[in-house]
C-alpha atoms as a PDB file:
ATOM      1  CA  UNK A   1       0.249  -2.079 -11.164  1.00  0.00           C
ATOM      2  CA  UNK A   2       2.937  -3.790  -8.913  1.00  0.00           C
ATOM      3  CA  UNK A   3       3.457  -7.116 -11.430  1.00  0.00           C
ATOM      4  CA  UNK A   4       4.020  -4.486 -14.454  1.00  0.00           C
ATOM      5  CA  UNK A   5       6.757  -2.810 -12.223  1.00  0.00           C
ATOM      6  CA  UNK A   6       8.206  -5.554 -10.260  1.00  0.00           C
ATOM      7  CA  UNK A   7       6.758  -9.240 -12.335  1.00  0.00           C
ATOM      8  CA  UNK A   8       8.930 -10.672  -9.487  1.00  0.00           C
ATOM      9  CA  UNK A   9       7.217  -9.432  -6.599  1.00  0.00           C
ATOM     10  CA  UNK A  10       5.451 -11.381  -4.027  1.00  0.00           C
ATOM     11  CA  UNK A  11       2.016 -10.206  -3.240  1.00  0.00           C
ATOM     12  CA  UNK A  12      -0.482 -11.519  -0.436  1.00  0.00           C
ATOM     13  CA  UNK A  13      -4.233 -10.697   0.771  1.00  0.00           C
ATOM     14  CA  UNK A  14      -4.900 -11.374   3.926  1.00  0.00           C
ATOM     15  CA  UNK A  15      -9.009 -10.736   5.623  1.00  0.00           C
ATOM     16  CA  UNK A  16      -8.666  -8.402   8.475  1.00  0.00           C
ATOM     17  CA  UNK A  17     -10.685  -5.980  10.952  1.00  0.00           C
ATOM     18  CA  UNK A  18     -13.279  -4.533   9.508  1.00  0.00           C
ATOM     19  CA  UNK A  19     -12.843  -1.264   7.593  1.00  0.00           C
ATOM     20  CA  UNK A  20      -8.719  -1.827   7.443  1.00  0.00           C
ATOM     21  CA  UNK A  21      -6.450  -1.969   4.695  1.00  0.00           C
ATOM     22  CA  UNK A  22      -2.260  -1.800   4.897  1.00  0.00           C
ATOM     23  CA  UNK A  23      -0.073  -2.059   2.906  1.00  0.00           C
ATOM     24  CA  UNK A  24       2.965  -3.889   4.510  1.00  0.00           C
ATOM     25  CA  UNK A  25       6.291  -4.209   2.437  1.00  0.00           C
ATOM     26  CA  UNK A  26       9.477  -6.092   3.750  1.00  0.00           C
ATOM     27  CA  UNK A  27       7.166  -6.688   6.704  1.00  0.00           C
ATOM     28  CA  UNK A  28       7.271  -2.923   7.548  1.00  0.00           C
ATOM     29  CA  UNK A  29       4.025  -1.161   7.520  1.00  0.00           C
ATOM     30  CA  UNK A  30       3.875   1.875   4.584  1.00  0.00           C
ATOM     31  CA  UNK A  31       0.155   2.175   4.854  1.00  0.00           C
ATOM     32  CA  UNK A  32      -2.613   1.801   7.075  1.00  0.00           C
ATOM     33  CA  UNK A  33      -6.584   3.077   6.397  1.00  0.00           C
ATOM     34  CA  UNK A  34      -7.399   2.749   9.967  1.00  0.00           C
ATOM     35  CA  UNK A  35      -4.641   5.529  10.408  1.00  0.00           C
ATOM     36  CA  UNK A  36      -5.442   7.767   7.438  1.00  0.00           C
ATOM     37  CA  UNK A  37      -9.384   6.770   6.873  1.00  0.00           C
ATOM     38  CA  UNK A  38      -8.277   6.750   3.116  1.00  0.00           C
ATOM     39  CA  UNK A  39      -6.996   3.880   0.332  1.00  0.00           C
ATOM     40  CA  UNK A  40      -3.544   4.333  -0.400  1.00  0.00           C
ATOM     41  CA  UNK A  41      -2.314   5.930  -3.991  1.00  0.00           C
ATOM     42  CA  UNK A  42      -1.412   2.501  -5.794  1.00  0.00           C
ATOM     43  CA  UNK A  43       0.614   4.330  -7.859  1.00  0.00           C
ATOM     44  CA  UNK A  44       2.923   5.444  -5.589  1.00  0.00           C
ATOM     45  CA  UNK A  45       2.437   1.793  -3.379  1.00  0.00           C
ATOM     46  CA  UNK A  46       4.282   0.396  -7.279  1.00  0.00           C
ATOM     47  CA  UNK A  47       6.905   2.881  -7.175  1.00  0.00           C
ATOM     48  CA  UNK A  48       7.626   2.279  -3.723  1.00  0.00           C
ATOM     49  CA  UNK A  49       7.410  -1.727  -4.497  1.00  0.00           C
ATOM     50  CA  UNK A  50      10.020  -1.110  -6.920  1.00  0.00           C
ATOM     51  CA  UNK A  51      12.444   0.914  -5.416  1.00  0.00           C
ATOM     52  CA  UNK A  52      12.499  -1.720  -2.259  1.00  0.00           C
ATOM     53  CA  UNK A  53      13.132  -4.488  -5.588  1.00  0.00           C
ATOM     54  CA  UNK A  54      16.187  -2.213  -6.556  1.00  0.00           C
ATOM     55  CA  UNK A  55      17.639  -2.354  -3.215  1.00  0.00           C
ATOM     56  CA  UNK A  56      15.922   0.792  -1.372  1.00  0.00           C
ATOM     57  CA  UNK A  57      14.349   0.527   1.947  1.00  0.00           C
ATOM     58  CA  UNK A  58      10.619   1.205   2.120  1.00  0.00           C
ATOM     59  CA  UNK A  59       9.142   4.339   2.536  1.00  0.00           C
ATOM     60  CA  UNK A  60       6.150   5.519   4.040  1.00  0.00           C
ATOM     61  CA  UNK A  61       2.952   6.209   1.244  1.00  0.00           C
ATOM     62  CA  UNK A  62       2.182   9.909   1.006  1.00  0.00           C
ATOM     63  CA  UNK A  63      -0.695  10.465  -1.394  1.00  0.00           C
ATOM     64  CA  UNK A  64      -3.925   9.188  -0.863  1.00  0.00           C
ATOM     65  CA  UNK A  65      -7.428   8.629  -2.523  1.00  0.00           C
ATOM     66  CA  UNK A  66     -10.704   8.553  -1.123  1.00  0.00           C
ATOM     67  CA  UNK A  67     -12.088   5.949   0.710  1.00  0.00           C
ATOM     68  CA  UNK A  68     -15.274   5.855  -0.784  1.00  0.00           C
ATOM     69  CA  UNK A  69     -18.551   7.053   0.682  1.00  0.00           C
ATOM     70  CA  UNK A  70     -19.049   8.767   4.156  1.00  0.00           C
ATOM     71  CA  UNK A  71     -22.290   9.330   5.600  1.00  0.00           C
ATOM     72  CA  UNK A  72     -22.448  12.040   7.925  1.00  0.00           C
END
């Protein structure tokens, strides 16, 4: 989703704590599961991605999805 909005964009993966998963654009934090206990939108992570590409500053990701199964 983020190479068909922004081909130019520089994207990394990087193994962390368990169970975690940010999102980190211009080396400011827009997402983080261990906060939210959900997966970001991607979507909106693209749309964000691009706006920062035509000159924005980043903004924080407001819609999530699930994060899968919970056992209660």
């Amino acid at each position: 989703m983020i190479r068909q909005k922004v081909p130019s964009a520089e994207i990394e993966g990087h193994i962390g704590r368990r169970t975690s998963f940010e999102v980190t654009v211009d080396d400011q934090l827009i997402h983080s599961k261990l906060s939210t206990n959900s997966f970001p939108d991607f979507e909106e992570v693209a749309s964000i991605v691009q706006s920062v590409a035509e000159g924005s500053k980043p903004q924080q990701v407001t819609k999530t999805q699930s994060a899968g199964c919970n056992i209660l």
